[in-house]
Protein backbone atom coordinates (compact mmCIF):
# COMPACT_ATOMS: atom_id res chain seq x y z
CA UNK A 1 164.68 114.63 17.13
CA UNK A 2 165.22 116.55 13.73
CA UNK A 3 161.91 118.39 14.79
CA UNK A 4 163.29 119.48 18.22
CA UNK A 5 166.27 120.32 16.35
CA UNK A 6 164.71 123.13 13.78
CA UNK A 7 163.05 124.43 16.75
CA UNK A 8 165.84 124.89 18.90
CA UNK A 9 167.11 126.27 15.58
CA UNK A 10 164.34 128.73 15.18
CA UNK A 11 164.19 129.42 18.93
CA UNK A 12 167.92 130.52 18.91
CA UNK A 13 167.76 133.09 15.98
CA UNK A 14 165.08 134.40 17.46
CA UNK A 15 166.92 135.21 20.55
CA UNK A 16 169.64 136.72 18.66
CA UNK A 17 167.24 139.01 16.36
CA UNK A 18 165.80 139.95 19.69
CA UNK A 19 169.25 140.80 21.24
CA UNK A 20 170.23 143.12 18.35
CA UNK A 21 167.43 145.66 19.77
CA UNK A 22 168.60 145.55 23.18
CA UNK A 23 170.15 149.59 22.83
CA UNK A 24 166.39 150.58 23.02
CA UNK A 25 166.02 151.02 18.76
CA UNK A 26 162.19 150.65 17.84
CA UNK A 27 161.76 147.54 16.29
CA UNK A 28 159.98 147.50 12.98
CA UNK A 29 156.89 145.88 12.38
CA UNK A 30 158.12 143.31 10.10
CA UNK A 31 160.34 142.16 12.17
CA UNK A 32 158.01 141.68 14.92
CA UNK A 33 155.83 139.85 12.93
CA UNK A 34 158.74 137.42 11.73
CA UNK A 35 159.69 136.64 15.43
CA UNK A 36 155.96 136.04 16.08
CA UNK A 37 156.03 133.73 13.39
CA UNK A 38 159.39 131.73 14.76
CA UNK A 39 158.34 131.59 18.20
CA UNK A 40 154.42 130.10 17.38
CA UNK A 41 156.06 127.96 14.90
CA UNK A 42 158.53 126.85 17.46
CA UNK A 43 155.50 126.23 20.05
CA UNK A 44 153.32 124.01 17.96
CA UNK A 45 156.97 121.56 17.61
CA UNK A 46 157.45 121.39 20.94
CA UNK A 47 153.70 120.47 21.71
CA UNK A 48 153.28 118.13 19.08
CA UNK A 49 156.90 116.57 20.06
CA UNK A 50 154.97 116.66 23.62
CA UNK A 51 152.54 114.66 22.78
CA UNK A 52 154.56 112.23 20.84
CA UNK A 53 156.88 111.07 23.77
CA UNK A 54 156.62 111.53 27.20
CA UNK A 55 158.60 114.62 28.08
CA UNK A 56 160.02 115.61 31.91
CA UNK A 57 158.13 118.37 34.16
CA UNK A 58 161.61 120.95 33.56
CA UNK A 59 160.72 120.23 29.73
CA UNK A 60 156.80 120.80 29.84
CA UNK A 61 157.97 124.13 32.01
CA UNK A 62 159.94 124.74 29.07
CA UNK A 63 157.09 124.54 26.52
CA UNK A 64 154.83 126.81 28.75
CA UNK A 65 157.69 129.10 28.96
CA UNK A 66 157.79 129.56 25.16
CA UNK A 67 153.78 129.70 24.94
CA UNK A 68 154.08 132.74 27.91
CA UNK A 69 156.61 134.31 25.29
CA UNK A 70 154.42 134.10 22.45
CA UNK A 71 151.56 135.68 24.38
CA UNK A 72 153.59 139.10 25.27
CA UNK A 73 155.04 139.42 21.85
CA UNK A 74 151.62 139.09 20.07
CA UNK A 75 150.30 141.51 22.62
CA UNK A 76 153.51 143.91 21.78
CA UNK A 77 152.43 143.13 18.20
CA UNK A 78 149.25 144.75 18.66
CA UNK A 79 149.93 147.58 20.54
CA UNK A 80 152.94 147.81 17.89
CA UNK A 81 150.42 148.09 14.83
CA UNK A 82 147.86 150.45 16.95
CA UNK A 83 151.04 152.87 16.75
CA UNK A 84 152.97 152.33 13.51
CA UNK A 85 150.35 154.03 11.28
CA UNK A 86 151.01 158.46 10.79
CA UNK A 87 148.68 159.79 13.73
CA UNK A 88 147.84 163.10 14.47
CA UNK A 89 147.29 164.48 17.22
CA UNK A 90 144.36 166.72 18.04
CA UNK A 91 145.33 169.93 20.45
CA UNK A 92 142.71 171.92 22.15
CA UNK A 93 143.07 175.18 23.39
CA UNK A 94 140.15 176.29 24.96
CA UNK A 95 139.58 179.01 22.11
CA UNK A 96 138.74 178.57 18.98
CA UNK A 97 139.23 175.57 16.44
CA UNK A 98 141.55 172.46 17.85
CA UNK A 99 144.72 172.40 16.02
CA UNK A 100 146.54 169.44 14.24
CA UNK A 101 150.15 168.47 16.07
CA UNK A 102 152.02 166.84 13.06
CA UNK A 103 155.31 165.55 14.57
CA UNK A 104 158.27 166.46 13.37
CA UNK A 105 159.99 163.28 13.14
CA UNK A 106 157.34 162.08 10.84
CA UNK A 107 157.51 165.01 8.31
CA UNK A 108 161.83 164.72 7.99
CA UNK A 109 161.21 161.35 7.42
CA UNK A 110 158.54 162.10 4.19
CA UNK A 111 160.49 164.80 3.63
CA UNK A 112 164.21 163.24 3.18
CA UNK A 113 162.36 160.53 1.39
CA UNK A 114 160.92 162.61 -1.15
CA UNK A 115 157.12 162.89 -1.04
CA UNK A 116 155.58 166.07 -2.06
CA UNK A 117 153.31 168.32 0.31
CA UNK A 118 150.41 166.74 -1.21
CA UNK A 119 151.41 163.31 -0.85
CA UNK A 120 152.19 163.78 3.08
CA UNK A 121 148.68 166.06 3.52
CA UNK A 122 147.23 162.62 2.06
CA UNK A 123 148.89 160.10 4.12
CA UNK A 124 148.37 161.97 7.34
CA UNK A 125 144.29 162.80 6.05
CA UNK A 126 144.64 166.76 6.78
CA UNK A 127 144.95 169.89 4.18
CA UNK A 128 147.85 170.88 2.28
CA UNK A 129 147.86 174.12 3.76
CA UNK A 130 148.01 172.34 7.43
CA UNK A 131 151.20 170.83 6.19
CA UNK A 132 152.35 173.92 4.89
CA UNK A 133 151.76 175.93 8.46
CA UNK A 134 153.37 172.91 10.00
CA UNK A 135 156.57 172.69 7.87
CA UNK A 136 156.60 176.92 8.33
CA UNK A 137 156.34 176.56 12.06
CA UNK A 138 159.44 173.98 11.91
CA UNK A 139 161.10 175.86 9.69
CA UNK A 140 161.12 172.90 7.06
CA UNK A 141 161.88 173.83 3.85
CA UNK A 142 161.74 171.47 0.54
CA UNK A 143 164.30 173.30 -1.53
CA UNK A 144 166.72 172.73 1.91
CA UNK A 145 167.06 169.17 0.89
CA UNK A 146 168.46 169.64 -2.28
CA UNK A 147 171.91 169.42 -3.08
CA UNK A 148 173.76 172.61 -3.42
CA UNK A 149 176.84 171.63 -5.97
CA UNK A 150 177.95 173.07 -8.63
CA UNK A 151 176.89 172.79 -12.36
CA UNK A 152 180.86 171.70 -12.98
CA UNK A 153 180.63 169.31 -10.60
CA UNK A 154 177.71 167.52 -11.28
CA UNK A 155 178.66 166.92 -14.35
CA UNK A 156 181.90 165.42 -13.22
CA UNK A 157 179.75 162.92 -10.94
CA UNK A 158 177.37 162.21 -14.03
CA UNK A 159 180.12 161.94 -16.04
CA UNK A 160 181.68 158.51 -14.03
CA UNK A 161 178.26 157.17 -13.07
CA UNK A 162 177.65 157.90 -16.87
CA UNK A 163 181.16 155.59 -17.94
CA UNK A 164 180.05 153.00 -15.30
CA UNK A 165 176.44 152.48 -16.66
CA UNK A 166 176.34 153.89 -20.35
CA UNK A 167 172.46 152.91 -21.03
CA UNK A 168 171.83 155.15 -17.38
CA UNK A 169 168.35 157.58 -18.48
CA UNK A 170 167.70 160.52 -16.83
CA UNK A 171 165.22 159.07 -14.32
CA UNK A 172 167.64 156.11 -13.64
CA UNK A 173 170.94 158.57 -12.89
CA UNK A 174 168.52 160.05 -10.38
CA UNK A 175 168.45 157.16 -8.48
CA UNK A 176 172.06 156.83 -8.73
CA UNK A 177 172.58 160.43 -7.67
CA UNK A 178 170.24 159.79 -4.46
CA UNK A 179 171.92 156.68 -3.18
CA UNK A 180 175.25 158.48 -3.44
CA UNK A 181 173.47 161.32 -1.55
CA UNK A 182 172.97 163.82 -3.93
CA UNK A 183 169.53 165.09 -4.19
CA UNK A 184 169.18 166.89 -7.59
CA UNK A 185 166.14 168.53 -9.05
CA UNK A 186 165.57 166.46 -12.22
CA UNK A 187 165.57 169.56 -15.20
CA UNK A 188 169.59 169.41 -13.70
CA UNK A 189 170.09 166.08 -13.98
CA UNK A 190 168.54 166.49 -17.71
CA UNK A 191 170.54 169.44 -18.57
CA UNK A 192 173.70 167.99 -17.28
CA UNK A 193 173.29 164.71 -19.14
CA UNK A 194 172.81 166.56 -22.22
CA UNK A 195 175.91 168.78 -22.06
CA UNK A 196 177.98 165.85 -21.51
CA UNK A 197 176.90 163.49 -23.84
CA UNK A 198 173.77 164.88 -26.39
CA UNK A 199 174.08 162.06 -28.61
CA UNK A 200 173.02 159.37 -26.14
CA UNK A 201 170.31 161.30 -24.66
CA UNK A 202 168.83 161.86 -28.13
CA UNK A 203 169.51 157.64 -28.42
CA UNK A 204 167.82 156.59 -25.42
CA UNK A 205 164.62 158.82 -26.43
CA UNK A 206 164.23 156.13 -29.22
CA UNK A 207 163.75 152.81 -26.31
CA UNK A 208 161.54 154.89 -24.25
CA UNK A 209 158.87 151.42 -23.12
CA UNK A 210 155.36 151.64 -22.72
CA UNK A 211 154.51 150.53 -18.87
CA UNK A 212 152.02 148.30 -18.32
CA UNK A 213 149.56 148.22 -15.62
CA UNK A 214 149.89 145.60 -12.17
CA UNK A 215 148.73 145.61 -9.18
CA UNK A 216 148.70 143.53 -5.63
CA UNK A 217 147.72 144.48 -2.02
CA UNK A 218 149.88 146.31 -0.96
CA UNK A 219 154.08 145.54 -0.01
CA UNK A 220 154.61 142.01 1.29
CA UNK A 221 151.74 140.93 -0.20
CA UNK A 222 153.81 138.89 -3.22
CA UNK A 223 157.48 138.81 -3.49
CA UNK A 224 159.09 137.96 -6.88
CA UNK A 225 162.41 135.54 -7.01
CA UNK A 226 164.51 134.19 -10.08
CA UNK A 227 167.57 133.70 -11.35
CA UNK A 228 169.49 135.60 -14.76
CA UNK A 229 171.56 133.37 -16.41
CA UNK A 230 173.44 135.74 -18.65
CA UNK A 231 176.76 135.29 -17.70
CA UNK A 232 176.04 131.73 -17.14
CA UNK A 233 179.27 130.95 -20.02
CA UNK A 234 181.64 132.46 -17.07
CA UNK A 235 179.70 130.58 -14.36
CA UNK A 236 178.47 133.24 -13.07
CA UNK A 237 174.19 133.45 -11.65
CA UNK A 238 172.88 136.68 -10.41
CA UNK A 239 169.85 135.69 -7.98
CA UNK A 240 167.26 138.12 -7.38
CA UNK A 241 164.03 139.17 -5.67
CA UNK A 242 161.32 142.13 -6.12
CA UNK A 243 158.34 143.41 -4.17
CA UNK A 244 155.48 143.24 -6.44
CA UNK A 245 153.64 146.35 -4.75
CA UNK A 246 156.37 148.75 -5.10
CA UNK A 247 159.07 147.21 -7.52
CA UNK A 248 161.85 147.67 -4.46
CA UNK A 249 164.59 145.02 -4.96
CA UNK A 250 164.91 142.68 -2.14
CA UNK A 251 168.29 141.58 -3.20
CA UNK A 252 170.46 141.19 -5.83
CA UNK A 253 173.35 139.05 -5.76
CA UNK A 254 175.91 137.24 -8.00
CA UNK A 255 177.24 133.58 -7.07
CA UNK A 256 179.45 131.30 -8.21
CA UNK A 257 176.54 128.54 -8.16
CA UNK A 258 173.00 127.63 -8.54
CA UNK A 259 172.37 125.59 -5.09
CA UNK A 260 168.94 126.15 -3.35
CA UNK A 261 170.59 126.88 -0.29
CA UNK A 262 172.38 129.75 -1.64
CA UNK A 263 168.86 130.99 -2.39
CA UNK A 264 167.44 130.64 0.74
CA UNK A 265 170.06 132.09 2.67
CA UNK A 266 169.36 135.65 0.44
CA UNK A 267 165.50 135.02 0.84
CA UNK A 268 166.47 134.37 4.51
CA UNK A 269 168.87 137.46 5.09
CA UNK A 270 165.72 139.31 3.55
CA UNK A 271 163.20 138.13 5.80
CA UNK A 272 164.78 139.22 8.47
CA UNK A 273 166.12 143.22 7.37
CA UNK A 274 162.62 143.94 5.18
CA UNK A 275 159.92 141.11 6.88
CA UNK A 276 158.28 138.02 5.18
CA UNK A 277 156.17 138.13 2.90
CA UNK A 278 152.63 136.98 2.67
CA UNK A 279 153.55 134.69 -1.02
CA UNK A 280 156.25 134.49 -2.88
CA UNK A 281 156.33 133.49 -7.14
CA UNK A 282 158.71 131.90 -8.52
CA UNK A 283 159.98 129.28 -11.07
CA UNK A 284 159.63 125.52 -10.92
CA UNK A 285 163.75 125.46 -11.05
CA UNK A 286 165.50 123.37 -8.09
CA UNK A 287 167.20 126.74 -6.92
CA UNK A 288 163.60 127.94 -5.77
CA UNK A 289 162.55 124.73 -3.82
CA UNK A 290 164.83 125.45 -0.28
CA UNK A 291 162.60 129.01 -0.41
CA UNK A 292 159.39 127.16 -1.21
CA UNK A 293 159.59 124.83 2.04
CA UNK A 294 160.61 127.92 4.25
CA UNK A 295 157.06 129.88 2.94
CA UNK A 296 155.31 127.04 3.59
CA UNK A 297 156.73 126.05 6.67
CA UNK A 298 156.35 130.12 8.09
CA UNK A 299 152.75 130.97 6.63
CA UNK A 300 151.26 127.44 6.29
CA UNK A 301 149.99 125.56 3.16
CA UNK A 302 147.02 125.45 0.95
CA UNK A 303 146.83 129.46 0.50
CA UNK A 304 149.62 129.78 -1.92
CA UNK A 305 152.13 130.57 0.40
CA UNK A 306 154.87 129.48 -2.98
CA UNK A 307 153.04 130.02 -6.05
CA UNK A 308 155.39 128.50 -8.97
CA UNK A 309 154.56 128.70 -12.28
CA UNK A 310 156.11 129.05 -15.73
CA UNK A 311 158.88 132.69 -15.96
CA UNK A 312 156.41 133.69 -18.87
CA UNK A 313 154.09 134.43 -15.60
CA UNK A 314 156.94 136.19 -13.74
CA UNK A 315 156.87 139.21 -15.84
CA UNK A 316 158.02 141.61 -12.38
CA UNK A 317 161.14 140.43 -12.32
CA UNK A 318 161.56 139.65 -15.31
CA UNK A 319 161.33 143.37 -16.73
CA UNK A 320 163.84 143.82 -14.44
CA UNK A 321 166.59 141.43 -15.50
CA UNK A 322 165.91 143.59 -18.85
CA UNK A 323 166.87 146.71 -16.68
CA UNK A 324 169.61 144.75 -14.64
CA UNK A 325 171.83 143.50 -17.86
CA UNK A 326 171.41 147.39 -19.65
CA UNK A 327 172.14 148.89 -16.45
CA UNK A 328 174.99 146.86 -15.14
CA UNK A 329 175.83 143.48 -16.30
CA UNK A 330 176.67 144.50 -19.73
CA UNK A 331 179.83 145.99 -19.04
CA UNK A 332 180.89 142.29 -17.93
CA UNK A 333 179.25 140.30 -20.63
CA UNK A 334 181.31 142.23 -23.14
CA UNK A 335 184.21 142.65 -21.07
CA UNK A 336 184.36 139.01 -20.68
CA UNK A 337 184.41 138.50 -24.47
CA UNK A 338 186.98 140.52 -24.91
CA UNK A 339 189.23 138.78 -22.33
CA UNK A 340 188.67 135.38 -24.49
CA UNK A 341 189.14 137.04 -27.94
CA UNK A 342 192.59 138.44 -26.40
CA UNK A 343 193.56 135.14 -25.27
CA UNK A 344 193.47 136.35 -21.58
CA UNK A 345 191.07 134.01 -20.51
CA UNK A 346 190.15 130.60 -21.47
CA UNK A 347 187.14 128.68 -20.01
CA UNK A 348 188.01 125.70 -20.03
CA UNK A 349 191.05 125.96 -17.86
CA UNK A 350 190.08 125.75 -14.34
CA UNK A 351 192.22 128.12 -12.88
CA UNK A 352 191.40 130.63 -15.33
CA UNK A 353 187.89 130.72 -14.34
CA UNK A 354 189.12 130.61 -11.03
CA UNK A 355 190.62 133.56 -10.93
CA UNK A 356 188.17 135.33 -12.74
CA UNK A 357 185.76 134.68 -10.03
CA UNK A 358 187.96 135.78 -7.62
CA UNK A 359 188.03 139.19 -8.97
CA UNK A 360 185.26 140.01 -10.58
CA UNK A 361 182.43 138.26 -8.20
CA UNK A 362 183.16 140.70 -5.66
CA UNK A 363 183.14 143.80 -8.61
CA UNK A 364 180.47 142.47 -10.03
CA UNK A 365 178.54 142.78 -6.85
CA UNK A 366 179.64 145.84 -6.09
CA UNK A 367 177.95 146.78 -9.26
CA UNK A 368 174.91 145.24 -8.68
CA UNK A 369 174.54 146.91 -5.27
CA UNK A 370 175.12 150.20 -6.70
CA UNK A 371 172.28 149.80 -9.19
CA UNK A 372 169.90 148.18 -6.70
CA UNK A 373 170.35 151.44 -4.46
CA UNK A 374 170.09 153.46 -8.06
CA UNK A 375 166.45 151.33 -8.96
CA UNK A 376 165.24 151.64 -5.05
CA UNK A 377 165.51 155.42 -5.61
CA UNK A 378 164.98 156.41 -8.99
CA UNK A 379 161.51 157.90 -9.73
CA UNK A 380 158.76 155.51 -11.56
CA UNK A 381 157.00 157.48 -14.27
CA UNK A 382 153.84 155.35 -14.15
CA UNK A 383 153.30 155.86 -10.95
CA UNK A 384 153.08 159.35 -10.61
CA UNK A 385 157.02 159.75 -10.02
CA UNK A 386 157.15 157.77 -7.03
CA UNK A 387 160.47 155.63 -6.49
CA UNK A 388 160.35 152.08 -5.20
CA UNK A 389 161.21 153.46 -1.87
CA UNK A 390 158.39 155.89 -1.34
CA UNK A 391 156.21 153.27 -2.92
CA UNK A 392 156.93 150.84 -0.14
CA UNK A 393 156.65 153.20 2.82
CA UNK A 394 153.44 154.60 1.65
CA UNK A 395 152.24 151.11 1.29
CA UNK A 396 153.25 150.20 4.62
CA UNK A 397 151.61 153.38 5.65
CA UNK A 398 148.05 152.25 4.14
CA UNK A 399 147.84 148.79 5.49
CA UNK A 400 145.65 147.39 2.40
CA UNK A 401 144.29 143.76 3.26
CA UNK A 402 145.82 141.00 1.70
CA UNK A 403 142.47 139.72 0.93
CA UNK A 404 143.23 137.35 -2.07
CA UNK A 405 140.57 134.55 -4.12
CA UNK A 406 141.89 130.98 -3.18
CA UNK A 407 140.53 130.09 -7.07
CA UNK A 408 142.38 133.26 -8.26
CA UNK A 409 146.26 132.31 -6.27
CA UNK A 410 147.71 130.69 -9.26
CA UNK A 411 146.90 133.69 -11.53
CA UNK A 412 147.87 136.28 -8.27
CA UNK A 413 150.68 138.55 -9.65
CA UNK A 414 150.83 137.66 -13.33
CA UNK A 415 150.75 140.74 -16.09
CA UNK A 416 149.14 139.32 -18.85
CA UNK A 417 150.63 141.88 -21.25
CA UNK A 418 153.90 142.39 -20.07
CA UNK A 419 156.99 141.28 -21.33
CA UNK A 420 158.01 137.61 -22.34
CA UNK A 421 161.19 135.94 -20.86
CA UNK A 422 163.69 135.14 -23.35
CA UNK A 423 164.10 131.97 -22.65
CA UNK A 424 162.32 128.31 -22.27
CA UNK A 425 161.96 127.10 -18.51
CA UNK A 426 164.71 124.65 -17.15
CA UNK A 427 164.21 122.67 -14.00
CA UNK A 428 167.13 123.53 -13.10
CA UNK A 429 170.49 125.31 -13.98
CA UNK A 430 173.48 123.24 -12.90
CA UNK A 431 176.62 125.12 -12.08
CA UNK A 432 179.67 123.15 -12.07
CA UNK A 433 181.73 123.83 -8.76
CA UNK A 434 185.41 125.57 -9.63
CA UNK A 435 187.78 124.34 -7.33
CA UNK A 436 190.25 126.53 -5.19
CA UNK A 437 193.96 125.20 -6.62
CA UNK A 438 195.63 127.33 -3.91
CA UNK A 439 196.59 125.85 -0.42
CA UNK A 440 194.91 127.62 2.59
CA UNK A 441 198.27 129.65 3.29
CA UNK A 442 199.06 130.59 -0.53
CA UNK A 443 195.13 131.08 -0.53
CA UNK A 444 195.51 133.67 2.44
CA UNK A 445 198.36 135.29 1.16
CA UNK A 446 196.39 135.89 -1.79
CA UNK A 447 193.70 137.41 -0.23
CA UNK A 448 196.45 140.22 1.53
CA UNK A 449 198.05 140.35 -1.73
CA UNK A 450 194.79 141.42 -4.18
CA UNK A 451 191.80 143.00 -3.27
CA UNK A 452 189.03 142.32 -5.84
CA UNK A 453 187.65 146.15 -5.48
CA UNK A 454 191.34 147.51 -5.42
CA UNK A 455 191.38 150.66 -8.01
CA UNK A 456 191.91 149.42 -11.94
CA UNK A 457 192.13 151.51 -15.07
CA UNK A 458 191.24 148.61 -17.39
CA UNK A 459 187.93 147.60 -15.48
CA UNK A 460 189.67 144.72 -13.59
CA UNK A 461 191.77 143.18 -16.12
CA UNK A 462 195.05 143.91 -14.58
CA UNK A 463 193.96 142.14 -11.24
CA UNK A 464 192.61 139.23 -12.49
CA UNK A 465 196.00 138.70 -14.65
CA UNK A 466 197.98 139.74 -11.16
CA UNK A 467 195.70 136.33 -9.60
CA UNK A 468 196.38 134.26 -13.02
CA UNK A 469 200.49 135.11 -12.36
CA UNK A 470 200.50 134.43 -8.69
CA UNK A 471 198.16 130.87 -8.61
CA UNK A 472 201.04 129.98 -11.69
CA UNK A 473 203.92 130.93 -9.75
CA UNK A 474 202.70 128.63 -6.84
CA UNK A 475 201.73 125.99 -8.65
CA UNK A 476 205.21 126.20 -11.02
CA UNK A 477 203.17 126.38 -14.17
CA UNK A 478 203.35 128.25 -16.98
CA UNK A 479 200.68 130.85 -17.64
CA UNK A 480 198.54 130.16 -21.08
């Protein structure tokens, strides 16, 4: 019964992925492939619960039902991957040399998201200069898609994204200025920075790294999950995942735990907005093992479907915790020292650590979604000043074959001579669970009361001491 179960299970969320493209949206290929996935997955339980017990004629009409389903969608599949790949077409006049019809569609797409002339003459295999006639002919112009604002004004908007992330680098605060939707030629962003604050752009010239080299398939070919335990002290774990193709973060997400399931349900909401990936590498921590029995279950076992291994061998992501804790979970680590060498908060006290949660998980996410949309965007100087984003669609735009040596899997997406974690490998890092000392009513009046991401001039402080005063008042305590 628990097997008919997960497949009624997998059978139902495939219905309502299906249903959310019912206002005629194109859906994307990795999303096709994930349904294909749940609905053959769901047809080889019901057969081999068919051949286990002796099922009714309406039920064996339900099982070649499913199998008729799985036959159109792997024929959409097809067609689907016959068409995702840039085309051109080829127009013939009659007279002369057939002309190239580019569509327009495709180029505002390349175009919003960055790639040069060359780099879209390349992906669609024609000249630069047929681009060029193209774009003229469409009146597409590169410089339109640059922001227009003022010299004044950017620096006001690199001045606060400067005071939110203070280690921010010129190639990072471009990434920042894109997912806020400016698009800023970078010798501004560089001459704005150093106007406003010279001294730390002369500092950060002194921690410029040396990249090292990496390389698998192509995107979705090896995903890379862990957990940063640097605000660990406050209970806090920030969970997250990396394509190893084109460094794109997956997700990145703080909780007030450690529990596999929490895991699975990011790798899970993942799956379904980006695709699943072909392998995923992890740690051998407990948090990981709820993700390792969904790869295995979805692409099958003995081909490395979870390959775990020590974090030494996770050097992807773990260059990017590096980036992650400079970037944007500094400001709490020292923020949250502060708080306990004011005597605002005290960690052992339950309610204090309550109420810190309360208020700064959701700001600290916040954060953390600002910089992932920063990273996604920003421009990666070893490879050739692509960002994650454009790394990923020309990836998916190449279709390399994941095409991988079964006596090579457990060394498959290790960097040899990048960076070492910081710390030794646990099994597993337990979280105690803070419990809520409100009531549900005094809990909901709460919630209309403060709003974790309501304005503050001291960074949250203020807030979390309004929570503190209002869970004492309830409770007739006194605050500490």
């Amino acid at each position: 019964m628990a097997d008919l179960s997960r497949c009624i299970e997998l059978i139902r969320r495939t219905i309502q992925e299906l249903s959310r493209y019912e206002d005629g949206r194109t859906m994307p290929h990795h999303i096709l492939e994930f349904i294909v996935l749940s609905i053959e997955l769901a047809y080889r339980e019901l057969l081999a619960h068919d051949i286990a017990n002796s099922l009714s004629q309406s039920q064996r009409e339900t099982i070649e039902t499913v199998r008729h389903c799985y036959t159109v969608i792997k024929e959409l599949e097809r067609g689907h991957y016959r068409s995702c790949s840039l085309s051109v077409t080829i127009v013939y006049n009659g007279v002369g040399r057939p002309r190239y019809d580019i569509p327009e569609s495709s180029l505002e797409l390349l175009l919003e998201n960055r790639f040069t002339v060359p780099q879209i003459s390349h992906l669609f295999g024609v000249s630069v200069s047929t681009i060029r006639r193209r774009m003229s002919e469409l009146r597409l112009l590169v410089r339109s898609y640059y922001s227009t604002v003022s010299d004044s004004d950017l620096d006001a908007i690199i001045m606060g994204i400067q005071e939110l992330y203070p280690m921010c680098g010129n190639r990072q605060m471009q990434g920042h200025l894109l997912s806020r939707g400016y698009r800023i030629q970078q010798c501004r962003i560089r001459e704005s920075q150093r106007r406003i604050d010279p001294y730390g752009t002369a500092l950060r010239k002194l921690h410029v790294l040396n990249r090292r080299e990496y390389s698998v398939p192509s995107p979705l070919s090896l995903y890379h999950i862990d957990g940063h335990h640097k605000l660990i002290r406050w209970k806090f774990v920030v969970h997250g995942c990396i394509d190893g193709y084109s460094r794109r973060i997956i997700y990145l997400q703080a909780s007030n735990n450690n529990k596999a399931e929490t895991v699975l349900q990011l790798f899970r909401d993942s799956v379904s907005k980006y695709g699943l990936p072909s392998r995923v590498r992890g740690d051998k921590g407990g948090e990981n093992v709820g993700v390792a029995d969904y790869m295995i279950q979805c692409r099958g076992s003995g081909r490395g479907s979870f390959i775990a291994g020590k974090s030494v061998h996770n050097q992807r992501i773990e260059r990017l915790w590096h980036d992650v804790f400079q970037g944007c979970l500094v400001i709490f680590y020292k923020l949250f020292y502060q708080m306990e060498d004011q005597f605002l908060l005290n960690i052992e006290d339950d309610i204090h650590v309550f109420s810190l949660h309360y208020i700064f998980l959701g700001r600290i996410n916040h954060a953390l979604g600002q910089f992932l949309e920063a990273w996604n965007n920003h421009p990666l100087s070893s490879c050739h000043n692509h960002s994650p984003i454009q790394l990923w669609i020309y990836g998916l735009c190449e279709q390399a074959m994941d095409d991988i040596d079964q006596n090579a899997l457990p060394f498959f997406g290790i960097d040899w001579n990048g960076p070492l974690t910081e710390t030794e490998d646990e099994e597993h890092v337990h979280v105690p669970v803070v419990d809520n000392p409100l009531t549900p009513e005094d809990y909901n009046e709460l919630c209309h009361t403060v709003s974790p991401l309501d304005p503050s001039d001291s960074l949250g402080v203020d807030l979390y001491l309004n929570v503190l005063q209002f869970i004492c008042q309830k409770l007739n305590i006194e605050c500490d």
